[in-house]
Protein backbone atom coordinates (compact mmCIF):
# COMPACT_ATOMS: atom_id res chain seq x y z
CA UNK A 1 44.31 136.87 55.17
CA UNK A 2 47.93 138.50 56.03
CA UNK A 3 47.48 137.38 59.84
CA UNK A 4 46.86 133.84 58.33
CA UNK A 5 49.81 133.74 55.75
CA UNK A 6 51.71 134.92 58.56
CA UNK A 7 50.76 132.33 60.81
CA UNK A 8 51.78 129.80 58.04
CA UNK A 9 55.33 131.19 57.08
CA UNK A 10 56.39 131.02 61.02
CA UNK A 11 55.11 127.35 61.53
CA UNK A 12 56.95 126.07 58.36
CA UNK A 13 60.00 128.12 59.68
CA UNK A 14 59.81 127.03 63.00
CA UNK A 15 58.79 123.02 61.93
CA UNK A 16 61.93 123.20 59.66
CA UNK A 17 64.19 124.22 61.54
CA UNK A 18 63.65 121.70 64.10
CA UNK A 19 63.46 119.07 61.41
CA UNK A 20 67.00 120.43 59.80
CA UNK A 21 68.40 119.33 63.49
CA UNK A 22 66.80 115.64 63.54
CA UNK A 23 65.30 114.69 60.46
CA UNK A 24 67.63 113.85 57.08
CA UNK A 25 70.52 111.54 58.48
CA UNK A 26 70.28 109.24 55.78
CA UNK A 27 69.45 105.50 55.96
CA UNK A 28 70.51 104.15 58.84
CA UNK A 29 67.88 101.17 59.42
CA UNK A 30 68.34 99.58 62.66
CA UNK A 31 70.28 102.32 64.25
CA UNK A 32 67.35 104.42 66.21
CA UNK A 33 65.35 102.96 68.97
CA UNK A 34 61.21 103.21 70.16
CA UNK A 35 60.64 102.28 66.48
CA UNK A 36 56.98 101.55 67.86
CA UNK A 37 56.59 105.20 67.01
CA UNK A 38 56.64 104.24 63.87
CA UNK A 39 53.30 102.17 63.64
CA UNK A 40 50.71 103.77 62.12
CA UNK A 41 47.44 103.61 64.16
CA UNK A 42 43.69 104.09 62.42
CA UNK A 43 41.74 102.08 59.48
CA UNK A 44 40.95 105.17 57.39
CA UNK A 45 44.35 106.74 57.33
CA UNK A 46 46.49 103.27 56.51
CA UNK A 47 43.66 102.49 53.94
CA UNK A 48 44.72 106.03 52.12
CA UNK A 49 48.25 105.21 52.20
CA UNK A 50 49.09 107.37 55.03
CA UNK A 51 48.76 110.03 53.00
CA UNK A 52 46.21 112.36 54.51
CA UNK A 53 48.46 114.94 56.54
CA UNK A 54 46.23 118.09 55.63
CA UNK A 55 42.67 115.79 55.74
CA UNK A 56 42.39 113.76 58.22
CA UNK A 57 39.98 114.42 61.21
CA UNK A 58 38.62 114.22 64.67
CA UNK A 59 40.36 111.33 66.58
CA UNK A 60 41.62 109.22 63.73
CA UNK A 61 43.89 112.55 62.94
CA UNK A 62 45.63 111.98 66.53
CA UNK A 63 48.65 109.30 65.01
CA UNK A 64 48.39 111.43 61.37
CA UNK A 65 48.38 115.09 62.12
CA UNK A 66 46.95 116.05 65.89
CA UNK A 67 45.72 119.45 64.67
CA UNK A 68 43.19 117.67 62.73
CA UNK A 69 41.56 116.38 66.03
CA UNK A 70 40.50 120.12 66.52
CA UNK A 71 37.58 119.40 63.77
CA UNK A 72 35.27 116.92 65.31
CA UNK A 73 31.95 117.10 65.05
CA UNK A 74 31.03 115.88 68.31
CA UNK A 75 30.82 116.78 72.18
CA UNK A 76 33.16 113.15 72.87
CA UNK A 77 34.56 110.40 70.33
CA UNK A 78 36.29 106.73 71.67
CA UNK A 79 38.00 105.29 69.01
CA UNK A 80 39.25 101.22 69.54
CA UNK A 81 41.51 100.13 66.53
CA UNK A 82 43.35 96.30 66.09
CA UNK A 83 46.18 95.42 63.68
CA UNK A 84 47.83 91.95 62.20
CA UNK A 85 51.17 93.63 62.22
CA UNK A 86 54.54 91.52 60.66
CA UNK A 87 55.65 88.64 62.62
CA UNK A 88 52.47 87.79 64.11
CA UNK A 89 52.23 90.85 66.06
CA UNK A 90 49.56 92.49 67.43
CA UNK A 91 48.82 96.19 67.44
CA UNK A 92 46.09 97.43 70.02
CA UNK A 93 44.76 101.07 70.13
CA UNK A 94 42.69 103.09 71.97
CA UNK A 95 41.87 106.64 71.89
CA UNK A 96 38.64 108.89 73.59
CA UNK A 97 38.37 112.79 72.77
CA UNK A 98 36.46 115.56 74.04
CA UNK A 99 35.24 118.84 73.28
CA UNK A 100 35.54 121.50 76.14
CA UNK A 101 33.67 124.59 74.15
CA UNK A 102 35.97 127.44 74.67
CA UNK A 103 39.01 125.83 75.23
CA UNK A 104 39.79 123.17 72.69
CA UNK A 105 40.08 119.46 72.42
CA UNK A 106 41.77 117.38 74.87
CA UNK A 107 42.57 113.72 73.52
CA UNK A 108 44.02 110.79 75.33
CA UNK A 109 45.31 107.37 73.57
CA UNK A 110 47.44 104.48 74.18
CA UNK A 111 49.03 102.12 71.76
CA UNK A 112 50.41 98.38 72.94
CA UNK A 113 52.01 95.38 71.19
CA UNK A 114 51.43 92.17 71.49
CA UNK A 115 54.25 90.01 70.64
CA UNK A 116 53.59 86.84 72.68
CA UNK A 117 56.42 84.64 74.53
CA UNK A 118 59.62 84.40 73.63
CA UNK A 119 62.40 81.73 74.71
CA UNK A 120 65.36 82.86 76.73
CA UNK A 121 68.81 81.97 75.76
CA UNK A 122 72.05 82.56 76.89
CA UNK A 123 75.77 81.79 76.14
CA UNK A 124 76.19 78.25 77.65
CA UNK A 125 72.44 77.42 76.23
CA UNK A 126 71.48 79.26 72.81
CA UNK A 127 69.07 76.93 72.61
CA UNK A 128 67.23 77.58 75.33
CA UNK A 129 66.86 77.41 78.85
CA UNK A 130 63.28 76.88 78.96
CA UNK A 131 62.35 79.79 80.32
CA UNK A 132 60.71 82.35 78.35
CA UNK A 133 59.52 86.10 78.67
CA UNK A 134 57.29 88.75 77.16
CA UNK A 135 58.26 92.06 75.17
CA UNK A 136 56.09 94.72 76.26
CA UNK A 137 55.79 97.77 74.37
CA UNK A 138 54.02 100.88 74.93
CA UNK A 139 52.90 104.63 74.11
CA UNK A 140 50.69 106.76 75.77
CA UNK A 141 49.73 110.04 74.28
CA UNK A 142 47.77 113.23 75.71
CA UNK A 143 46.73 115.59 72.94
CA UNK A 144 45.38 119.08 72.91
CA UNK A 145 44.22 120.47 69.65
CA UNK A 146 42.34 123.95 68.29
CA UNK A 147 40.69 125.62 65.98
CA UNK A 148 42.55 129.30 65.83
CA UNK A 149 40.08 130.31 63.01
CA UNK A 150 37.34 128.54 60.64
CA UNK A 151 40.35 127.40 58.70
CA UNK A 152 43.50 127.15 60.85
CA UNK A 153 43.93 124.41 63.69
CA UNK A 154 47.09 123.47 65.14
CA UNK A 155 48.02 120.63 67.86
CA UNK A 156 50.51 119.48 70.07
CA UNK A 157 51.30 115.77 71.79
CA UNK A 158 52.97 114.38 74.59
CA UNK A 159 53.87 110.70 74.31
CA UNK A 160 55.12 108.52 77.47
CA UNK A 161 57.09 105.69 75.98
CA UNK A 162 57.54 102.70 77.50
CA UNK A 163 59.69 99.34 76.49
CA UNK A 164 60.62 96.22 78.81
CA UNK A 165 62.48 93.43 77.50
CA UNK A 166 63.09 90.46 80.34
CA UNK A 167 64.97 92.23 82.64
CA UNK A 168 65.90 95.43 80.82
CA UNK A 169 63.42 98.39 80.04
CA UNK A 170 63.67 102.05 79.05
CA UNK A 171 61.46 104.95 79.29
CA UNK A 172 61.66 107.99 77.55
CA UNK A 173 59.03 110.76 75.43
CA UNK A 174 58.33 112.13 72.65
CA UNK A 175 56.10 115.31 71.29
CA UNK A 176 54.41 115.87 67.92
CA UNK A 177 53.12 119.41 66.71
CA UNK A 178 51.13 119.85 63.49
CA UNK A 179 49.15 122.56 61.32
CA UNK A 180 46.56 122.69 59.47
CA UNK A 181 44.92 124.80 56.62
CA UNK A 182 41.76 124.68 55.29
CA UNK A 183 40.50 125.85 51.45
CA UNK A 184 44.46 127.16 50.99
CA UNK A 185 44.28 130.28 48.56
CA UNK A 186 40.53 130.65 48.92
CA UNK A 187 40.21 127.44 46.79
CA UNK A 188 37.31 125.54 48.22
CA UNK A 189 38.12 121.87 49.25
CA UNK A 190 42.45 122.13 48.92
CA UNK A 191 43.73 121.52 51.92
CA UNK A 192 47.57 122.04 53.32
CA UNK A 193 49.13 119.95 56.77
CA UNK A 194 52.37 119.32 58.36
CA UNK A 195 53.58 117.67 61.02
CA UNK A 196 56.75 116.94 63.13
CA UNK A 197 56.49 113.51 65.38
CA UNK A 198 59.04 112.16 67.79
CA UNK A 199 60.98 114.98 68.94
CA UNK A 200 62.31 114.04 72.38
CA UNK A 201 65.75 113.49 74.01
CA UNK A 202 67.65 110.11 73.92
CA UNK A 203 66.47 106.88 75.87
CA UNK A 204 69.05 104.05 77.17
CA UNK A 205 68.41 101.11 78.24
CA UNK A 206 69.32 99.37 81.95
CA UNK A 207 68.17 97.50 84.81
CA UNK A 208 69.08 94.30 86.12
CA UNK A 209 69.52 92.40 83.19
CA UNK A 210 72.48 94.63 82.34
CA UNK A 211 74.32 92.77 85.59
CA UNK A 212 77.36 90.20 85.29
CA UNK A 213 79.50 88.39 87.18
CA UNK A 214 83.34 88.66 86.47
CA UNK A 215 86.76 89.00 88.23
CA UNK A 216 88.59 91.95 87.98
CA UNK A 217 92.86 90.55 86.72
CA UNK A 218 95.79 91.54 88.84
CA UNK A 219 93.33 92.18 92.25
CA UNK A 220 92.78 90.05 94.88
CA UNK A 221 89.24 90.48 94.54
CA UNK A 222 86.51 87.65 94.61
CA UNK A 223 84.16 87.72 91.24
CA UNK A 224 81.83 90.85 91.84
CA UNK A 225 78.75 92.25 89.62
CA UNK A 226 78.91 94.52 86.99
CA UNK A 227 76.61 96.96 85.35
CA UNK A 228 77.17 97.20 81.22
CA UNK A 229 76.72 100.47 80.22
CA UNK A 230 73.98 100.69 76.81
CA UNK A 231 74.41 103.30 74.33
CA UNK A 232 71.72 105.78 74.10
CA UNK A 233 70.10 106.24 70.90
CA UNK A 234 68.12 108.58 69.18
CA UNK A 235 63.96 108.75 68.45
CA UNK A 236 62.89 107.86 65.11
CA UNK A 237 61.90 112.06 64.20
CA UNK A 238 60.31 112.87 60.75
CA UNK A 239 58.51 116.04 59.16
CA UNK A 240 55.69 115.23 57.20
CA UNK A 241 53.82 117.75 54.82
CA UNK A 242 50.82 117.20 52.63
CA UNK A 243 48.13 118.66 50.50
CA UNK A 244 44.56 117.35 49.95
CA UNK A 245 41.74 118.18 47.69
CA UNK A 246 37.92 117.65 47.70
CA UNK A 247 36.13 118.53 44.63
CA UNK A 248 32.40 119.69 45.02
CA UNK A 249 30.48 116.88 43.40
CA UNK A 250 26.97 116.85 44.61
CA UNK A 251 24.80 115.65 47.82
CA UNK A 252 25.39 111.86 47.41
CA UNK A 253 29.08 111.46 46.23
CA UNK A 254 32.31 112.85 47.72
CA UNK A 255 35.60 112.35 46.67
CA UNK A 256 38.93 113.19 48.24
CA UNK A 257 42.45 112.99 46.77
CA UNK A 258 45.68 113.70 49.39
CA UNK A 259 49.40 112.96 48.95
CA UNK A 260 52.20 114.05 51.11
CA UNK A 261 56.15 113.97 51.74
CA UNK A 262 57.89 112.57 54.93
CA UNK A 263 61.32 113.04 56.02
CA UNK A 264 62.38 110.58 58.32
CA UNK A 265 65.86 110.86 60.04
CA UNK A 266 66.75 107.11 60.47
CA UNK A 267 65.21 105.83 56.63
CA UNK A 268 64.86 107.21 53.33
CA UNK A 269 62.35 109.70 52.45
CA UNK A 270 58.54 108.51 51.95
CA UNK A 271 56.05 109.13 49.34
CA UNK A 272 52.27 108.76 50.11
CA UNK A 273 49.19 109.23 47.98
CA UNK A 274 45.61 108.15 48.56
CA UNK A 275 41.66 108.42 47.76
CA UNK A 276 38.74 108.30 49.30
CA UNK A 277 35.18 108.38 47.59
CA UNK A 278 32.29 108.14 49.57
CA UNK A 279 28.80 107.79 48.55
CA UNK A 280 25.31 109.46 51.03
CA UNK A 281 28.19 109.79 54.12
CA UNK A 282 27.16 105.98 55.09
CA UNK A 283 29.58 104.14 52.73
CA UNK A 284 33.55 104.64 51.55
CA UNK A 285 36.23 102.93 49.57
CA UNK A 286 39.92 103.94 49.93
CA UNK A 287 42.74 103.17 48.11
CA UNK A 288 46.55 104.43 48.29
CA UNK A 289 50.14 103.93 47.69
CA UNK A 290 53.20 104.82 49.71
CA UNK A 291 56.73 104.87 48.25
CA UNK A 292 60.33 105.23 48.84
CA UNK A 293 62.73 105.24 45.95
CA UNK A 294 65.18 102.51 46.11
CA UNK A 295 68.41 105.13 46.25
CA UNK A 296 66.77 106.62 49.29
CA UNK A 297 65.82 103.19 51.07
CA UNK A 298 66.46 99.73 49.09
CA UNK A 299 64.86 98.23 52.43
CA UNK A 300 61.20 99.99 52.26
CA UNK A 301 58.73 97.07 52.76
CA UNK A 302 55.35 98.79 52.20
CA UNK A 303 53.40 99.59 48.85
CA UNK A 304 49.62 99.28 48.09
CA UNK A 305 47.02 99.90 50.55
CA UNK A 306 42.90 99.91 50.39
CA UNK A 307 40.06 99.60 52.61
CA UNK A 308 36.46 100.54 52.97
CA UNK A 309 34.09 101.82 55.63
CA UNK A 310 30.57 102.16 57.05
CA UNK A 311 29.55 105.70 58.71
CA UNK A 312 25.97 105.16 60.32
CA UNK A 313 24.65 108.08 62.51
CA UNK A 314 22.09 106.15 65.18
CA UNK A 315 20.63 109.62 66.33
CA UNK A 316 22.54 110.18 69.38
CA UNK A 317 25.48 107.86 68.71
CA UNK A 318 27.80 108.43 65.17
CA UNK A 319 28.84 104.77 64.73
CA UNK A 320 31.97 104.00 61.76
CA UNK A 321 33.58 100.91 61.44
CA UNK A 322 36.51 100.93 58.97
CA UNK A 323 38.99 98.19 57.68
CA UNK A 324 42.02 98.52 55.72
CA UNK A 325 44.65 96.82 54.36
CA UNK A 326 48.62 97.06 53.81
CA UNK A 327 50.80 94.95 51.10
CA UNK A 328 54.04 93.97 53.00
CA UNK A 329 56.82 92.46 50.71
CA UNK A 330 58.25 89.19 52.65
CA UNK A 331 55.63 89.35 54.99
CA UNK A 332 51.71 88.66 54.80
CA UNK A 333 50.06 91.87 54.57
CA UNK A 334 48.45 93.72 57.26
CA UNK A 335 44.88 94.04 58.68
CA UNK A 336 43.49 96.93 60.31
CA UNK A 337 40.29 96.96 61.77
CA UNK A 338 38.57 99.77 63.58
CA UNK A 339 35.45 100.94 65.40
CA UNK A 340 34.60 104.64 66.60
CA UNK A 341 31.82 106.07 68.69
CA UNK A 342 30.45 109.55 68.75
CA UNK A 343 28.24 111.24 71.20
């Protein structure tokens, strides 16, 4: 018990501290960059609201909390996920974990959006040239997580970030870490998680698109090209910390109840709460609520959330297909649909 409580105090010291350097600069919407970061991932955890910090498991905790991929109950997982994000965008996942007894679990996933065409413009023609080009946006992620006892896993990711824009891109990365504690204070079915996501250095933008043409006054010089320097900007960092709680009901019902507190250094803070009750392990509902007071972030778009799920185990294959869904104000809401195997 003292080695554990230990282990605790220095990850919340050491997860603070980092946060007090990038987290809580106040709203400043529109300001940070790779805001694809911010996308949630994963039917189950959207449906609860993003609330499940401290419960969620296996590969669907990879986005959440990656020390919750150290408890999964099989040998490999591949987990496929699709969103209706705003603005007609398209969010594609894809994730595949595996067990190496011993060792840990090693998790790789990639994240894309699909925004479609979009028409190029330019000074002499802002209406158009005719022309037209596609955003790409991209993060892939390698993940290793581990169970240091029965009830204490921690994990660690490395994202490659990736953004191209006609004919200007960026590259940077980014790292999570997270904790997690299972039956906190010898109380059965209270669980405790947090998380820091997006740590990294800057990323700037350049490349031939940053190229004009102009003439240099008082030389005798012919036009020549000339690179515009970008600004750098920062990664959209948070610290995220949450408790969850599953009282013992019986063989055929289960309920769990999580909440949790984010931090973010670009937007107000965020308060999440969710549910999930689940009847023989085969069926769930979900419902949840996410919420940022209006003095922290009058621009916070998100609110209700619910979805459901099927968990069928097919003998050697663990089959789940989950959908959820977000309320956006201004926007139609979101979809998320997902499908994971387990061997």
């Amino acid at each position: 018990m003292k080695i554990t409580i230990k282990f605790l105090l220095v990850a919340a010291i050491l997860l603070l501290g980092v946060n007090s350097i990038y987290a809580g600069g106040g709203v400043r919407n529109g300001t940070g960059g790779a805001t694809q970061l911010l996308i949630p991932v994963g039917a189950r955890g959207i449906a609860m609201g993003g609330a499940n910090v401290a419960t969620a498991t296996g590969i669907e905790a990879l986005y959440w909390n990656p020390a919750g991929a150290a408890y999964m109950n099989n040998s490999a997982t591949l987990l496929f996920s699709h969103m209706n994000y705003i603005a007609d965008i398209g969010v594609e996942y894809g994730a595949v974990s595996a067990n190496f007894e011993g060792f840990g679990i090693v998790s790789l996933d990639i994240k894309s959006l699909a925004i479609g065409s979009v028409e190029v413009t330019t000074n002499d023609q802002p209406d158009g040239t005719g022309q037209t080009f596609t955003p790409q946006m991209m993060t892939a992620g390698a993940t290793y997580s581990r169970q240091l006892t029965d009830r204490i896993s921690i994990g660690v990711t490395f994202n490659y970030i990736s953004e191209t824009l006609a004919q200007v891109s960026t590259t940077g990365f980014a790292f999570n870490a997270g904790v997690m504690y299972k039956d906190l204070g010898d109380i059965q079915g209270l669980d405790f998680g947090l998380v820091m996501k997006n740590l990294g250095p800057q990323m700037q933008y350049g490349g031939p698109g940053m190229l004009v043409t102009a003439s240099p006054q008082g030389y005798n010089r012919p036009p020549n090209l000339y690179q515009i320097a970008t600004a750098s900007f920062d990664l959209p960092s948070s610290f995220e910390i949450g408790f969850g709680y599953s009282p013992v009901l019986d063989d055929m019902n289960a309920l769990n109840i999580s909440a949790s507190f984010q931090n973010n250094n670009f937007s107000g803070d965020v308060y999440n709460i969710g549910a999930e009750y689940g009847y023989n392990k085969l069926f769930f509902v979900r419902g949840g609520y996410t919420l940022s007071p209006k003095d922290q972030d009058p621009n916070y778009i998100y609110g209700f959330t619910a979805g459901a799920g099927i968990n069928y185990d097919l003998g050697a294959i663990n089959f789940k297909i989950d959908y959820a869904y977000r309320a956006v104000q201004y926007f139609g809401g979101n979809h998320v649909f997902s499908v994971s195997l387990g061997f």
